[in-house]
C-alpha atoms as a PDB file:
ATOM      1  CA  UNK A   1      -8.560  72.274 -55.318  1.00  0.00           C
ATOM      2  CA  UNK A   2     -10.961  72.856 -52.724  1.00  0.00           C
ATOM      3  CA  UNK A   3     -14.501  71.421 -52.369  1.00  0.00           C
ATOM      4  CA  UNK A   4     -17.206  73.394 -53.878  1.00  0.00           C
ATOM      5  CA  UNK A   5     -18.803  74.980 -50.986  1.00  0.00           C
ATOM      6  CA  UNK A   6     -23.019  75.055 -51.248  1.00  0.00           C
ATOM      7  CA  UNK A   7     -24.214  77.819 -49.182  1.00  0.00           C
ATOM      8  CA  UNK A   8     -26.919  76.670 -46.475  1.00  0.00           C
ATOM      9  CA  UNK A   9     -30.649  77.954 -47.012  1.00  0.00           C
ATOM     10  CA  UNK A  10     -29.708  80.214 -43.731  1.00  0.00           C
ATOM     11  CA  UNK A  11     -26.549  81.577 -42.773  1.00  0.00           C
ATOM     12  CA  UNK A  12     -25.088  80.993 -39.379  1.00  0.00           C
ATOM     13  CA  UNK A  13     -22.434  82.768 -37.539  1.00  0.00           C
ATOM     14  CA  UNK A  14     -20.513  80.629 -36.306  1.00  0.00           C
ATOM     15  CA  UNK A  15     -17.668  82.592 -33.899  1.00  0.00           C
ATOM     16  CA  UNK A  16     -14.337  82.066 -35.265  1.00  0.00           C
ATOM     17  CA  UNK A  17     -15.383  79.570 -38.119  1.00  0.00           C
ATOM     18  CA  UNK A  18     -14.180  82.133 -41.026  1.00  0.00           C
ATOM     19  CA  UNK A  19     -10.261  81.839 -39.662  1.00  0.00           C
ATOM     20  CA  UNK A  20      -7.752  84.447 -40.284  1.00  0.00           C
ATOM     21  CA  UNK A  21      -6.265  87.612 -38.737  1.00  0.00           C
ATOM     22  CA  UNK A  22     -10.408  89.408 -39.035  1.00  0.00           C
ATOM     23  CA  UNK A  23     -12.052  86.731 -37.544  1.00  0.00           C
ATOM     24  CA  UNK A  24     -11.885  87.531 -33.925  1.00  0.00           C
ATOM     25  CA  UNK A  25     -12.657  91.280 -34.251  1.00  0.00           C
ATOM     26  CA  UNK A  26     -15.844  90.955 -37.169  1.00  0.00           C
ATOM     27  CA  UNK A  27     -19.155  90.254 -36.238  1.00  0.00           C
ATOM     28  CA  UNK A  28     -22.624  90.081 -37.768  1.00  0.00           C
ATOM     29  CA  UNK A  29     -24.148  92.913 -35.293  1.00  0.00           C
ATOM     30  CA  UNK A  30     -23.934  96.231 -34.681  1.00  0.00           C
ATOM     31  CA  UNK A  31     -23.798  98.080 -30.998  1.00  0.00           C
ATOM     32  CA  UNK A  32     -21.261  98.184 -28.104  1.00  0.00           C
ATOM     33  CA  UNK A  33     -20.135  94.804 -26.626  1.00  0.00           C
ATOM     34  CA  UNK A  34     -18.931  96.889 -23.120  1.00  0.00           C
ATOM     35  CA  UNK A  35     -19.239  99.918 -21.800  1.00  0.00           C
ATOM     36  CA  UNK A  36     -15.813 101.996 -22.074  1.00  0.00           C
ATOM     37  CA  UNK A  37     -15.723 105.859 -21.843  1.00  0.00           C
ATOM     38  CA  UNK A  38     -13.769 107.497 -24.364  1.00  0.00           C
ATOM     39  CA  UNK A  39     -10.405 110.002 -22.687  1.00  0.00           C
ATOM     40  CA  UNK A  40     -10.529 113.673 -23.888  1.00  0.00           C
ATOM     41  CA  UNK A  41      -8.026 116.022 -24.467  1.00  0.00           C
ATOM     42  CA  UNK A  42      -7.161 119.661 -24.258  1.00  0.00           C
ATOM     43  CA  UNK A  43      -8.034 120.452 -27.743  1.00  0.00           C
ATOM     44  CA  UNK A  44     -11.530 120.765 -29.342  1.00  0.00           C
ATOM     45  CA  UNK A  45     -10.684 118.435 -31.927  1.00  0.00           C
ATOM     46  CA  UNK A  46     -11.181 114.727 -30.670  1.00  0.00           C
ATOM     47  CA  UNK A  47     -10.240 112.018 -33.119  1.00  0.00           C
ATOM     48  CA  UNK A  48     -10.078 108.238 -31.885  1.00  0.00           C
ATOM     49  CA  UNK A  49      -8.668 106.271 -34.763  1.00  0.00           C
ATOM     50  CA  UNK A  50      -5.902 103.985 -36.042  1.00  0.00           C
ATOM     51  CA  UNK A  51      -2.988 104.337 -38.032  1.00  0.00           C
ATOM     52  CA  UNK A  52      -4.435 102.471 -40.957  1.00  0.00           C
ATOM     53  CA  UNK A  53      -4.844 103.802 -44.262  1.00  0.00           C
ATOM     54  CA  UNK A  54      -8.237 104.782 -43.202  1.00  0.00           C
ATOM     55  CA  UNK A  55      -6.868 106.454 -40.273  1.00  0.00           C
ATOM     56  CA  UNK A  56      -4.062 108.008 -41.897  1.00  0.00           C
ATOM     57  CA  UNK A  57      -6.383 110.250 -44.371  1.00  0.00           C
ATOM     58  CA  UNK A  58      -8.033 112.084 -41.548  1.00  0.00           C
ATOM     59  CA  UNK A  59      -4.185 112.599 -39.632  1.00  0.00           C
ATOM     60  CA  UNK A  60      -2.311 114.025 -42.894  1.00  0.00           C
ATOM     61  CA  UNK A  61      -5.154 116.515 -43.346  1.00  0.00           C
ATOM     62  CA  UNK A  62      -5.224 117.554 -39.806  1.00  0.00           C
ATOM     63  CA  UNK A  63      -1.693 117.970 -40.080  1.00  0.00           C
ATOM     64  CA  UNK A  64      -1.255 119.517 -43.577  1.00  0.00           C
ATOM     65  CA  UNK A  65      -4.181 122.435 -41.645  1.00  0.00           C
ATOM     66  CA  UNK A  66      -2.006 123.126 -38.665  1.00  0.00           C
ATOM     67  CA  UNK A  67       1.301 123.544 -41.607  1.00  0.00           C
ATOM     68  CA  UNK A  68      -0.988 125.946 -43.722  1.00  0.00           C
ATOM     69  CA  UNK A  69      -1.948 128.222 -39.918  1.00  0.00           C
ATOM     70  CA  UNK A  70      -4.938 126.670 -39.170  1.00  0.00           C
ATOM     71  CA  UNK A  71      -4.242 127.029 -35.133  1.00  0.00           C
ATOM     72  CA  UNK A  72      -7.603 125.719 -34.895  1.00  0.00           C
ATOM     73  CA  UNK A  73      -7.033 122.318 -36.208  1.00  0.00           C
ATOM     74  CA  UNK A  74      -5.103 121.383 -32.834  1.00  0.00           C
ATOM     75  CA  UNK A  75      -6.196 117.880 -31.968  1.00  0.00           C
ATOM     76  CA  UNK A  76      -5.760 114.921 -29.604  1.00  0.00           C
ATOM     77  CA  UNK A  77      -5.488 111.597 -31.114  1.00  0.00           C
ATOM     78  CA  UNK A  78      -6.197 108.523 -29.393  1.00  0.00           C
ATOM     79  CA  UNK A  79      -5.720 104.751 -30.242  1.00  0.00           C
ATOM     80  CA  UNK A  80      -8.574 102.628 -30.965  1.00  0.00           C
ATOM     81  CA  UNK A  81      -6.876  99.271 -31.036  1.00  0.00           C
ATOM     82  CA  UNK A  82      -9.635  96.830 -33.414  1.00  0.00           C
ATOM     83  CA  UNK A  83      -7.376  93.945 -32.259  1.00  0.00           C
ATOM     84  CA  UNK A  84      -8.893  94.481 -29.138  1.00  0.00           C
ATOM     85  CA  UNK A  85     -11.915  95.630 -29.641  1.00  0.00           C
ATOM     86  CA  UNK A  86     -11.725  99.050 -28.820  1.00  0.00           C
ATOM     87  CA  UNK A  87     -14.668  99.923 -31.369  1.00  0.00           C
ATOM     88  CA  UNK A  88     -16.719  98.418 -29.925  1.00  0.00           C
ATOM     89  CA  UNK A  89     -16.977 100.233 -26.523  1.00  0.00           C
ATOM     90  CA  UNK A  90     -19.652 102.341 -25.618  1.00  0.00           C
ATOM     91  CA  UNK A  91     -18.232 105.913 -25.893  1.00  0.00           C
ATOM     92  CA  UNK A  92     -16.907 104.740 -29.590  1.00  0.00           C
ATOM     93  CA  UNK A  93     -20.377 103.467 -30.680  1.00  0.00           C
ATOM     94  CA  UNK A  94     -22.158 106.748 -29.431  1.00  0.00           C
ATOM     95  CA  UNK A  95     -19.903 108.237 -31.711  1.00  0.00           C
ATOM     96  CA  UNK A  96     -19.681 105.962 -34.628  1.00  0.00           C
ATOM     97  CA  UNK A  97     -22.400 103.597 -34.891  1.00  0.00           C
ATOM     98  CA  UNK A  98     -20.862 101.639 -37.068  1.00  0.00           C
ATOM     99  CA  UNK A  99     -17.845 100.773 -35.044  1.00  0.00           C
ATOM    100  CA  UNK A 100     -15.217 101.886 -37.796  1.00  0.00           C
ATOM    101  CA  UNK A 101     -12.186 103.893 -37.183  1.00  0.00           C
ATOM    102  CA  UNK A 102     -11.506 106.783 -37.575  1.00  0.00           C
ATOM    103  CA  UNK A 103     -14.528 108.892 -35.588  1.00  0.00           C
ATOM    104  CA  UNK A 104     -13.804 112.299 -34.616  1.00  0.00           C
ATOM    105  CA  UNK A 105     -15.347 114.957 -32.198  1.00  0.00           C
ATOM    106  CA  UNK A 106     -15.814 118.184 -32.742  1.00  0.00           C
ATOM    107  CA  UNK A 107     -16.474 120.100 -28.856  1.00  0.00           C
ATOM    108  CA  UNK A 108     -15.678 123.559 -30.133  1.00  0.00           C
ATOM    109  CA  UNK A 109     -19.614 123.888 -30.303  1.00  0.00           C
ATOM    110  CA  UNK A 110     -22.497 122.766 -27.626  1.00  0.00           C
ATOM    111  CA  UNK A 111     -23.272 119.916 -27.925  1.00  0.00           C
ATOM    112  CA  UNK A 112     -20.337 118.095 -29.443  1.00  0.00           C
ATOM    113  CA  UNK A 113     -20.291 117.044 -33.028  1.00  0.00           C
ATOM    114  CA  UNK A 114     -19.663 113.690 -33.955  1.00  0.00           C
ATOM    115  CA  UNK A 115     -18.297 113.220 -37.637  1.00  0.00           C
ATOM    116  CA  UNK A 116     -17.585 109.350 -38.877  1.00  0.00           C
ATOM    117  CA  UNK A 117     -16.446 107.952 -41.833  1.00  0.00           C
ATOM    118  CA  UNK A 118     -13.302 109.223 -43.365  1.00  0.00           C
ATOM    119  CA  UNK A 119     -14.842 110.694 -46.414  1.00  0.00           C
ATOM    120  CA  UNK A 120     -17.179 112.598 -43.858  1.00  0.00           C
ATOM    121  CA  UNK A 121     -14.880 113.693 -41.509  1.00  0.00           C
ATOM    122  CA  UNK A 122     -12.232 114.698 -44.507  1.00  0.00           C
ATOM    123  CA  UNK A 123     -15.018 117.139 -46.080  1.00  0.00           C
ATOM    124  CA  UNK A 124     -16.129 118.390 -42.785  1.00  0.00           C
ATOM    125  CA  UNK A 125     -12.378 119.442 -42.243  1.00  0.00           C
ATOM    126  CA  UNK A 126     -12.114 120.885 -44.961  1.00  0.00           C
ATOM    127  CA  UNK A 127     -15.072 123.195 -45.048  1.00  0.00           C
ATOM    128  CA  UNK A 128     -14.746 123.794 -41.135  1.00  0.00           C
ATOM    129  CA  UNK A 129     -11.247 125.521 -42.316  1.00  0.00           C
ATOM    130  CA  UNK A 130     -11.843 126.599 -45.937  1.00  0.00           C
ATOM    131  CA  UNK A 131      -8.941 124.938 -47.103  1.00  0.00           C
ATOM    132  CA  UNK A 132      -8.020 121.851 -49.308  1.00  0.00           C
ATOM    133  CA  UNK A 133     -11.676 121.975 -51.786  1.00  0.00           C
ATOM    134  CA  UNK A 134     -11.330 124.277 -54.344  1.00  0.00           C
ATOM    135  CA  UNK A 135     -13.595 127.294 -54.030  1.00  0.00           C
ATOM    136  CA  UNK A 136     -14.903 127.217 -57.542  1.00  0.00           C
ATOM    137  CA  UNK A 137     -17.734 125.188 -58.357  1.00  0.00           C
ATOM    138  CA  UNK A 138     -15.822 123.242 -60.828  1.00  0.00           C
ATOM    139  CA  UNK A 139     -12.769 122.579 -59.010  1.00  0.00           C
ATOM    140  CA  UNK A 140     -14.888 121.761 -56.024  1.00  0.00           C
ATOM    141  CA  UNK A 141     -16.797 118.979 -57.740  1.00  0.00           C
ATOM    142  CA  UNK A 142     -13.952 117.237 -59.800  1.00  0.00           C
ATOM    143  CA  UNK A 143     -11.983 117.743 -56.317  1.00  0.00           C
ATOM    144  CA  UNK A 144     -15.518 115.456 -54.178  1.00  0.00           C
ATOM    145  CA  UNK A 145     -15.490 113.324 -57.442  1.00  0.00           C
ATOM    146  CA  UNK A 146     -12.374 111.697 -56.752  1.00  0.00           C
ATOM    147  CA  UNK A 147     -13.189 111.809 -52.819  1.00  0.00           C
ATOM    148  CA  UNK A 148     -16.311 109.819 -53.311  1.00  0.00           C
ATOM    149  CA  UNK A 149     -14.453 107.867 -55.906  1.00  0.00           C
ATOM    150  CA  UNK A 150     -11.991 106.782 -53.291  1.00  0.00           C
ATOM    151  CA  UNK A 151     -14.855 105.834 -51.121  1.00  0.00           C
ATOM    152  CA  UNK A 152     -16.842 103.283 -53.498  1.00  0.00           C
ATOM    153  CA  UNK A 153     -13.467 101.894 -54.740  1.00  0.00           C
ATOM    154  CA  UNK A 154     -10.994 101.361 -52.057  1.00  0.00           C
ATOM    155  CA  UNK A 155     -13.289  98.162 -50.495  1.00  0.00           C
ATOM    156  CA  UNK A 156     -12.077  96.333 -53.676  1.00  0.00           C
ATOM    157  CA  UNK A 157      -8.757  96.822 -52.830  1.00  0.00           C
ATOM    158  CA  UNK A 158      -8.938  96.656 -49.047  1.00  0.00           C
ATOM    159  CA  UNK A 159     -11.827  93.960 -48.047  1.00  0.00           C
ATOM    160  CA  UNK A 160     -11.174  92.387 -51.769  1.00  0.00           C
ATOM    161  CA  UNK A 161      -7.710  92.205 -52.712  1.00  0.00           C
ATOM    162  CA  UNK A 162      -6.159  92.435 -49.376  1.00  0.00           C
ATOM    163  CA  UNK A 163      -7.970  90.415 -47.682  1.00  0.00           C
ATOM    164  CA  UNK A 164      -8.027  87.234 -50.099  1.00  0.00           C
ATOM    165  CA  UNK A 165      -4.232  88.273 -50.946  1.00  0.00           C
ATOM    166  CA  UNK A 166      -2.668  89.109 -47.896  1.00  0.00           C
ATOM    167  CA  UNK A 167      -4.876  88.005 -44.996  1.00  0.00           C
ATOM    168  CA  UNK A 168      -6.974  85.070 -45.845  1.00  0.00           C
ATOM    169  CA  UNK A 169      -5.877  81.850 -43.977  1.00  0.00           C
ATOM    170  CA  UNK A 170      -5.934  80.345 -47.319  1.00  0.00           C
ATOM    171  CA  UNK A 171      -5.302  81.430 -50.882  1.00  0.00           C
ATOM    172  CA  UNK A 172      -8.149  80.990 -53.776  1.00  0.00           C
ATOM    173  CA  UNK A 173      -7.265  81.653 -57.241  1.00  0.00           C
ATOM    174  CA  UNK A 174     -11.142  82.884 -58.375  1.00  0.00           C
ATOM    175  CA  UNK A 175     -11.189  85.615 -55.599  1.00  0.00           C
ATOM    176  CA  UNK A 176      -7.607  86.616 -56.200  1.00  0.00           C
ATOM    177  CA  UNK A 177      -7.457  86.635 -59.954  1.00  0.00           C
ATOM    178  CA  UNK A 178     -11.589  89.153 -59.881  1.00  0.00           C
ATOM    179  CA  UNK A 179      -9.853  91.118 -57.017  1.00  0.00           C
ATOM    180  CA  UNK A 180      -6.493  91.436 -58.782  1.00  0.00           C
ATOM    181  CA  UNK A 181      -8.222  92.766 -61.669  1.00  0.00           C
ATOM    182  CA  UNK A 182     -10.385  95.167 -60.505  1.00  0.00           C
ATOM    183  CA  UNK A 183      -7.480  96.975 -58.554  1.00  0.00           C
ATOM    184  CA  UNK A 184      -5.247  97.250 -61.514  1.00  0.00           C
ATOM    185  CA  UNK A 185      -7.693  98.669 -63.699  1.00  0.00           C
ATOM    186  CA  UNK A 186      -8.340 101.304 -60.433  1.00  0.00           C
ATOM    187  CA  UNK A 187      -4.799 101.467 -60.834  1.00  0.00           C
ATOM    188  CA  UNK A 188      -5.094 103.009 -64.622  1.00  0.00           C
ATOM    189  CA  UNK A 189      -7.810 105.380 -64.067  1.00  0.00           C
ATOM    190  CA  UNK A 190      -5.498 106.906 -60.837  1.00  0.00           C
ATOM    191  CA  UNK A 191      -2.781 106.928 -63.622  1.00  0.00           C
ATOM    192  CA  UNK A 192      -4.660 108.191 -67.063  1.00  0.00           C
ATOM    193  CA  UNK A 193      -6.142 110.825 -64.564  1.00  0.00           C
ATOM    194  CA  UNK A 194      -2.530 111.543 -63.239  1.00  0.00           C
ATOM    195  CA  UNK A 195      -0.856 111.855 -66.960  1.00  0.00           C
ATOM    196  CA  UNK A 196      -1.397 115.682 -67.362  1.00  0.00           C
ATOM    197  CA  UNK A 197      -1.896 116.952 -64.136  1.00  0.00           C
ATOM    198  CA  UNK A 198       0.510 116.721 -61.240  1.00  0.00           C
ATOM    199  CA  UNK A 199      -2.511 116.227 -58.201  1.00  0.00           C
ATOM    200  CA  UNK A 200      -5.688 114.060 -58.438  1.00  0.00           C
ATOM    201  CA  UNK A 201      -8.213 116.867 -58.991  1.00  0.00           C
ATOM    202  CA  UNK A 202      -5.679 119.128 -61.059  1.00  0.00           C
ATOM    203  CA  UNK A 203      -3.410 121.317 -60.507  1.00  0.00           C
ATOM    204  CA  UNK A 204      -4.167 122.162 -56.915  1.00  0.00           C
ATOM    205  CA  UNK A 205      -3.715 119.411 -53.594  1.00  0.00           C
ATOM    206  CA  UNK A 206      -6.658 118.747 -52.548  1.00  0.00           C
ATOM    207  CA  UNK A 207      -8.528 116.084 -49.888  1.00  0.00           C
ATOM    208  CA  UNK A 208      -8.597 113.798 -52.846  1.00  0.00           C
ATOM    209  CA  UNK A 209      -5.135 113.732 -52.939  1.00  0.00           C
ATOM    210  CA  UNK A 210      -4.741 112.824 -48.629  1.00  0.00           C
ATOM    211  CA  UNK A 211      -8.047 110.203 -49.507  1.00  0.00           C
ATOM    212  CA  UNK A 212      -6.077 108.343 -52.338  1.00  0.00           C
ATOM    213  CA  UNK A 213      -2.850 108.257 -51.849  1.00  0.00           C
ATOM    214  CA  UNK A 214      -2.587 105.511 -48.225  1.00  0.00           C
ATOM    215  CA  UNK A 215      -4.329 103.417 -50.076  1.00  0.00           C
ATOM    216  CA  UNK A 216      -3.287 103.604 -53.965  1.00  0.00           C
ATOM    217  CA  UNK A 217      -0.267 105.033 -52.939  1.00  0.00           C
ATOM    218  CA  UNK A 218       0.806 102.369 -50.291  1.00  0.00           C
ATOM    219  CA  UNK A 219       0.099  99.733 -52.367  1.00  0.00           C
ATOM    220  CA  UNK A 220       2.241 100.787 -55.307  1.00  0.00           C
ATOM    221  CA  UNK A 221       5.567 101.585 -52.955  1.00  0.00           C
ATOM    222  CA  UNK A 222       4.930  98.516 -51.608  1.00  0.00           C
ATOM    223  CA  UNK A 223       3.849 100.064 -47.964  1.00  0.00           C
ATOM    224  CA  UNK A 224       0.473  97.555 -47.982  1.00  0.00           C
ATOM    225  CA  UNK A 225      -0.026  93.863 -48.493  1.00  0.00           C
ATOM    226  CA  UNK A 226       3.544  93.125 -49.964  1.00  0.00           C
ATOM    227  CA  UNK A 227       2.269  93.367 -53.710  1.00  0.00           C
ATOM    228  CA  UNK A 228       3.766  95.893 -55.439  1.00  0.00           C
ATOM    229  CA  UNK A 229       5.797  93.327 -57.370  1.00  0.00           C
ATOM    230  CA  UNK A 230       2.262  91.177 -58.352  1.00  0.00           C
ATOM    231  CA  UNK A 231       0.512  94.273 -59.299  1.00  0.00           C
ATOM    232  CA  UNK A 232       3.161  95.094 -61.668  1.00  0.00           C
ATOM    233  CA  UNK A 233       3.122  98.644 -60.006  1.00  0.00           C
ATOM    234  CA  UNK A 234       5.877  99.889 -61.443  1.00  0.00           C
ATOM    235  CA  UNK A 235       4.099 100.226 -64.589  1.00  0.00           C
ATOM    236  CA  UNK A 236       1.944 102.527 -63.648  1.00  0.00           C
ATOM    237  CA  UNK A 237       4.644 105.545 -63.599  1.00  0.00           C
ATOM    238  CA  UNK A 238       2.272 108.402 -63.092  1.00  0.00           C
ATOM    239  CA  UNK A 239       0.719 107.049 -60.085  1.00  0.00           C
ATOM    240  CA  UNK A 240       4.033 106.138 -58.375  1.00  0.00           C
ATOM    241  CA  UNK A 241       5.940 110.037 -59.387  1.00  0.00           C
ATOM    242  CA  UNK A 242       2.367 111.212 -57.521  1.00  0.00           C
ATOM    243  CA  UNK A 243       2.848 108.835 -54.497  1.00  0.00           C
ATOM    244  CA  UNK A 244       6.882 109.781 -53.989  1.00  0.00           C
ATOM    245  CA  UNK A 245       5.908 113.721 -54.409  1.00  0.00           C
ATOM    246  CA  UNK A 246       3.139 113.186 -51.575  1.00  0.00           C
ATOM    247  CA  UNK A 247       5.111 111.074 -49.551  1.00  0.00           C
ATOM    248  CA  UNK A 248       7.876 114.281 -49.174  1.00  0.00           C
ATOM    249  CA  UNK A 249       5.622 116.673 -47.844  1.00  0.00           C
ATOM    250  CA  UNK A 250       6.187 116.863 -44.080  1.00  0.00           C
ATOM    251  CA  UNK A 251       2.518 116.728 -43.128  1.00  0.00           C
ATOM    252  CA  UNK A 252       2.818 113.756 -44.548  1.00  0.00           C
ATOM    253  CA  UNK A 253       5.121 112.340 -42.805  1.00  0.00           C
ATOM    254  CA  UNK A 254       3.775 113.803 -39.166  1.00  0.00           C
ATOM    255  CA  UNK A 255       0.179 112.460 -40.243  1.00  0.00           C
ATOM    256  CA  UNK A 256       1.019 108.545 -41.101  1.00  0.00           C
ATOM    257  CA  UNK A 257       2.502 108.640 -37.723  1.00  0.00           C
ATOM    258  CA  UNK A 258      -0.215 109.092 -35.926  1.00  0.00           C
ATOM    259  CA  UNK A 259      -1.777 106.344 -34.088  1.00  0.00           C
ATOM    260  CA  UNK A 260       0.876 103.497 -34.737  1.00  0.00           C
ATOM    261  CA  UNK A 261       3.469 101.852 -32.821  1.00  0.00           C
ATOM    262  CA  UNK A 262       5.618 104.764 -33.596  1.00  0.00           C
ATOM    263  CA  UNK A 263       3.210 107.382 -32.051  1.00  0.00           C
ATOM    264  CA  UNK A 264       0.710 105.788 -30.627  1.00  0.00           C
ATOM    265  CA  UNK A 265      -0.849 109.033 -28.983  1.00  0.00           C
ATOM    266  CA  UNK A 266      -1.065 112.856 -30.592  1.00  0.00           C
ATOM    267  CA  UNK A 267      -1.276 115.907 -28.318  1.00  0.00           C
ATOM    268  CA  UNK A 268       0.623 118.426 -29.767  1.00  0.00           C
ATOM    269  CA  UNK A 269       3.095 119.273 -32.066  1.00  0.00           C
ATOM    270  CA  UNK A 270       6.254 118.223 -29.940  1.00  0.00           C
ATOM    271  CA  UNK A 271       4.815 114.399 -29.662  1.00  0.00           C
ATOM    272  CA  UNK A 272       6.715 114.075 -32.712  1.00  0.00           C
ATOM    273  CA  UNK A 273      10.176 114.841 -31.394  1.00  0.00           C
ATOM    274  CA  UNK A 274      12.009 112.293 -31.909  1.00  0.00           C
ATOM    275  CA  UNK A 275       9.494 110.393 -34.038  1.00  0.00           C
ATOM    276  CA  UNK A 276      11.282 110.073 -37.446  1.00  0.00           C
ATOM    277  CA  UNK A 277      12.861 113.674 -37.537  1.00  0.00           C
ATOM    278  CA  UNK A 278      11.662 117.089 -35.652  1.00  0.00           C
ATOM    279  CA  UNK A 279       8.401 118.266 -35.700  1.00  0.00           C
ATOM    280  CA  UNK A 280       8.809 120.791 -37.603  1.00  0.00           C
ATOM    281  CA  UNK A 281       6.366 122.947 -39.391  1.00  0.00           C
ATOM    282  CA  UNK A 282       6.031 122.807 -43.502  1.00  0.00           C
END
């Protein structure tokens, strides 16, 4: 067992001193660290992310618009690698503050939009197009329920459990075993809720449903942090039958795509020729 560690009267960053995979690419300020212009595309839609699950909400529901006839949902994507610190460039922090991926541009109106935070830039989507919310008030509030649930819950899964599970350079037990816990009770609620209805919100797919499922759904198929086994995740049956019948629709597969090693750049529709099957429309 480790020695108890007494925290100091005043915390010092010390660069490098936490260890692990994070500590060369977290800091305790905000702003750019160099000035870097951002490229621009052809399309009015600019997103800059990363193919993380973060990343991979905002791609899935750009693609899933462009499979329903939204022409105007055309976008460029461009890496931001955080291994590199791409975030923190100038152009990124003009457009996200807070030096997160994903941060998209809007330049179909004068001057350009800036949108950050997936949750943000998921609803802004969606109302910008009409599509993926429900219409009705009801529908439209269990539907942003959900989102926002997604929001406050997935740092105990991501910056919790995956962190002290899978990226840590050591293992604790305490950390582990509150983390552990936490995310399998998220992992009942996602599966109670997903008993009776076949989406998140209901009956109809919503952004909820693109929000969720990288996260809850990677992690149960085993896509994130190699724990499907310790979670026990095949117990909770509802929430994998949701994450299979997601992870078949074609949007799906374009979207998770997007910004990795496979496709490290979007343009248009024929970047993805090639790229795990045709890029074909839903």
């Amino acid at each position: 067992m480790s020695e108890p560690y007494t925290p100091p009267k005043v915390w010092k960053w010390e660069t490098g001193a936490t260890g692990g995979f994070f500590a060369k690419i977290n800091r305790p300020i905000a702003g750019p660290t160099h000035e870097k212009e951002l490229p621009v595309g052809k399309h009015p839609l600019q997103l800059y992310s990363l193919g993380t699950p973060n990343g991979a909400k905002v791609t899935i529901l750009l693609e899933e618009l462009l499979a329903a006839g939204f022409g105007g949902a055309e976008y460029d994507a461009w890496l931001i690698r955080i291994d590199t610190g791409d975030q923190f460039g100038s152009g990124f922090v003009e457009i996200n503050p807070n030096s997160k991926i994903p941060a998209l541009l809007d330049r179909s109106m004068d001057p350009p939009l800036r949108v950050f935070e997936s949750g943000s830039i998921l609803l802004y989507l969606a109302d910008k197009f009409g599509a993926f919310v429900p219409h009705d008030v009801a529908g439209r509030a269990e539907c942003l329920n959900w989102l926002f649930w997604q929001m406050a819950s997935t740092p105990i899964l991501g910056g919790g459990f995956g962190h002290f599970y899978a990226y840590a350079p050591e293992k604790y037990e305490y950390p582990i075993n509150r983390y552990t816990m936490e995310v399998k009770r998220q992992l009942d609620v996602l599966d109670r809720q997903l008993a009776d209805r076949p989406y998140i919100a209901g009956e109809q797919y919503t952004i909820a449903d693109m929000a969720i499922w990288p996260w809850y759904g990677g992690v149960v198929t085993d896509r994130i942090y190699s724990a499907a086994e310790f979670l026990e995740a095949h117990s909770y049956t509802n929430v994998l039958r949701w994450a299979h019948h997601i992870a078949e629709r074609p949007a799906v597969k374009r979207g998770r795509r997007v910004n990795t090693a496979e496709l490290q750049e979007r343009h248009d529709a024929g970047d993805f020729a090639g790229v795990g099957g045709p890029a074909t429309a839903d």
